[in-house]
Protein backbone atom coordinates (compact mmCIF):
# COMPACT_ATOMS: atom_id res chain seq x y z
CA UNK A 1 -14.73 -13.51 27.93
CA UNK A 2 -16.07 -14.30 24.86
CA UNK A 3 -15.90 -12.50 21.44
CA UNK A 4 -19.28 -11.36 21.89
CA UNK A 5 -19.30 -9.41 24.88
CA UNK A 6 -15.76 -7.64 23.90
CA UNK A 7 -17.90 -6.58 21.02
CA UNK A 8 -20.88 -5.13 23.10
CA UNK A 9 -18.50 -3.50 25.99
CA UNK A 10 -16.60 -1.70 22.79
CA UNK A 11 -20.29 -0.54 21.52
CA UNK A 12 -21.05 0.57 25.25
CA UNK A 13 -18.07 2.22 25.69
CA UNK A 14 -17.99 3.72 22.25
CA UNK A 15 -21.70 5.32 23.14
CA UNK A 16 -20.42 6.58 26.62
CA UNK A 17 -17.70 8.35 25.26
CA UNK A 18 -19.37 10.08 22.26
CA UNK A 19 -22.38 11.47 24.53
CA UNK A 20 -19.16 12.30 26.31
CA UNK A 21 -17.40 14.83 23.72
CA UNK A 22 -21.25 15.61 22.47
CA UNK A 23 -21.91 17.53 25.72
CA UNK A 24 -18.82 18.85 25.86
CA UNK A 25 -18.94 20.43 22.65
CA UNK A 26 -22.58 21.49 23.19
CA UNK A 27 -21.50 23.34 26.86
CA UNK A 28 -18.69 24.75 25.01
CA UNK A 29 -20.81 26.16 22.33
CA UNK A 30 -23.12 27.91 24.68
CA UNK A 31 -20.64 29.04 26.65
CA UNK A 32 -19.56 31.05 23.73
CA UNK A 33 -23.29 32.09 22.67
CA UNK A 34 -23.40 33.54 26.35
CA UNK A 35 -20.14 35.08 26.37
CA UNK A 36 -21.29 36.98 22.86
CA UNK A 37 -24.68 37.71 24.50
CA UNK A 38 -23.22 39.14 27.59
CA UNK A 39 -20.71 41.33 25.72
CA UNK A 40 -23.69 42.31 23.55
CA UNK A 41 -25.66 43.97 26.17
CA UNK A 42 -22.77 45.63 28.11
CA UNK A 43 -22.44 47.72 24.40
CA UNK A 44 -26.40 48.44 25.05
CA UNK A 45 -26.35 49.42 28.76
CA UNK A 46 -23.10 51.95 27.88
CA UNK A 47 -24.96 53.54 25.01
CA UNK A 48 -28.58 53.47 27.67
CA UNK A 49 -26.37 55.71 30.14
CA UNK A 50 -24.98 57.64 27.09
CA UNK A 51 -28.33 58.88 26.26
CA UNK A 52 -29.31 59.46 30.21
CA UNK A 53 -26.35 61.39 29.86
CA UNK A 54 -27.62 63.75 27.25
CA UNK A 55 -29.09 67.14 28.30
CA UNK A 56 -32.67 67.51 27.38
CA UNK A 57 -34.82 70.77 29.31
CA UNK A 58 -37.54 72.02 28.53
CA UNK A 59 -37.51 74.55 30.77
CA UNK A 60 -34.17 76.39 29.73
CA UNK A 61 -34.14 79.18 27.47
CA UNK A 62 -33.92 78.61 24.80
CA UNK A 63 -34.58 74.70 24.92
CA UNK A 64 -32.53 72.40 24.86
CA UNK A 65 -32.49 68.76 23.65
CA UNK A 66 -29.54 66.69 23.15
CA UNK A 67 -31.44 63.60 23.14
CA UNK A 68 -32.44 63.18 19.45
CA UNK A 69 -30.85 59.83 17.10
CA UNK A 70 -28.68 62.19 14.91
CA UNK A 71 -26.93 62.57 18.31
CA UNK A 72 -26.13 58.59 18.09
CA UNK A 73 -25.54 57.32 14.89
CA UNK A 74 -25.44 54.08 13.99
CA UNK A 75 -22.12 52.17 14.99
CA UNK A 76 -20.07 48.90 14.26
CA UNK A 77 -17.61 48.21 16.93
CA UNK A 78 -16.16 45.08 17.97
CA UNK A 79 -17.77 42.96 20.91
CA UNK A 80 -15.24 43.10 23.82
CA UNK A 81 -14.23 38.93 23.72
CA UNK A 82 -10.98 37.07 22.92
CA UNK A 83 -11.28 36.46 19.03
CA UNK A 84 -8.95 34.87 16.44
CA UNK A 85 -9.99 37.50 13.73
CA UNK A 86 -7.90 41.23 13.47
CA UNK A 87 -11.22 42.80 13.78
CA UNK A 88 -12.43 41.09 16.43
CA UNK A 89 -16.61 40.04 16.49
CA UNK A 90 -18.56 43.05 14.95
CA UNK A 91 -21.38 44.56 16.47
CA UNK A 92 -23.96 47.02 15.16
CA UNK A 93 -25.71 49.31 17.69
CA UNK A 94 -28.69 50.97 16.84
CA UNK A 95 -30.12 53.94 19.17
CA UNK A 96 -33.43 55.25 18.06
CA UNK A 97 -35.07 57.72 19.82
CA UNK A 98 -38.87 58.80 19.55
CA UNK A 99 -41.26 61.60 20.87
CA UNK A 100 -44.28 59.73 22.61
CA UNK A 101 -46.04 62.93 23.99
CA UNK A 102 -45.72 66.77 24.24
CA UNK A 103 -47.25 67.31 26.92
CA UNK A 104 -45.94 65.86 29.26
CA UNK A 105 -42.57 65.26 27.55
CA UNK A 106 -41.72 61.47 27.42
CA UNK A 107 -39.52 59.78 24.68
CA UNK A 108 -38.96 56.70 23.98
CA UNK A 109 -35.39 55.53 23.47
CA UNK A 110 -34.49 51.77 22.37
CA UNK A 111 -31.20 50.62 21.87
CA UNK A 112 -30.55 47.59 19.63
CA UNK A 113 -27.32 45.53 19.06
CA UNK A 114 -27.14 43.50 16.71
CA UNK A 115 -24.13 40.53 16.64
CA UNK A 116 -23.34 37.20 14.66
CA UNK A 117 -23.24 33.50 15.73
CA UNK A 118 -22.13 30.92 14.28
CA UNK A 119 -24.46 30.29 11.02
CA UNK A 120 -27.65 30.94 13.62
CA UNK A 121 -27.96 34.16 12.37
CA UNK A 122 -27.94 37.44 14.10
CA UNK A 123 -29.16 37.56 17.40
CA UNK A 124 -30.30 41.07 18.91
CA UNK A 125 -29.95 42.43 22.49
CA UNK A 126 -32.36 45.61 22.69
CA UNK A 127 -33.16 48.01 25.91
CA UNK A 128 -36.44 49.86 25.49
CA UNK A 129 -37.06 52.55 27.86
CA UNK A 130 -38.62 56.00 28.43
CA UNK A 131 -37.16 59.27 29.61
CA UNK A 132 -38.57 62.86 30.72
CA UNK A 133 -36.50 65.78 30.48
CA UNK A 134 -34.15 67.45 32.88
CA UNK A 135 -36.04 69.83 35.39
């Protein structure tokens, strides 16, 4: 073997084993971003049955109607994933809810959470869907 091709097998083997740890790092990375995304949307689809939950009839006297946002405030609660931090990673779900006719009732209730990645930014899970009232 000459000099030469110790040189290019080093260069070869260097470039094998960086794409190596390159994907590796990138599949861990997304793995994480999934994990956070996941987490994200379980805290969406408990505060989607929260507001099913709530007691809106139109029918009862007097009327009554549970599902309005003062009834969900805003919150910041902690995604539910392994984290180094005390607090864990934050989360702020948003639950707006709005009349879209009177007659017949329908609202419109979309759920947003918002939670952090990285230095990406925040990404935003968000359930939009519409309800009638109990009868």
């Amino acid at each position: 073997m000459t000099l030469t091709e110790i040189v290019i097998s080093l260069a070869i083997t260097t470039l094998a084993v960086g794409g190596m740890v390159s994907g590796y790092t990138f599949s861990v990375e997304r793995a994480e971003w999934s994990a956070r995304s996941s987490a994200a949307q379980i805290l969406v689809d408990q505060k989607l049955e929260q507001t099913k939950a709530a007691r809106w009839d139109t029918l009862a006297t007097p009327v009554v109607d549970e599902l309005v946002t003062t009834n969900f405030p805003v919150e910041v609660t902690a995604l539910g994933i392994p984290s180094t931090s005390a607090q864990g990673i934050v989360a702020t779900n948003i639950t707006t809810i709005s009349l879209v006719s009177d007659s017949p009732p329908l609202k419109m209730i979309r759920i947003q959470c918002i939670w952090p990645f990285k230095e990406r930014g925040p990404f935003t899970n968000t359930v939009v869907t519409y309800r009638s009232p109990d009868q």
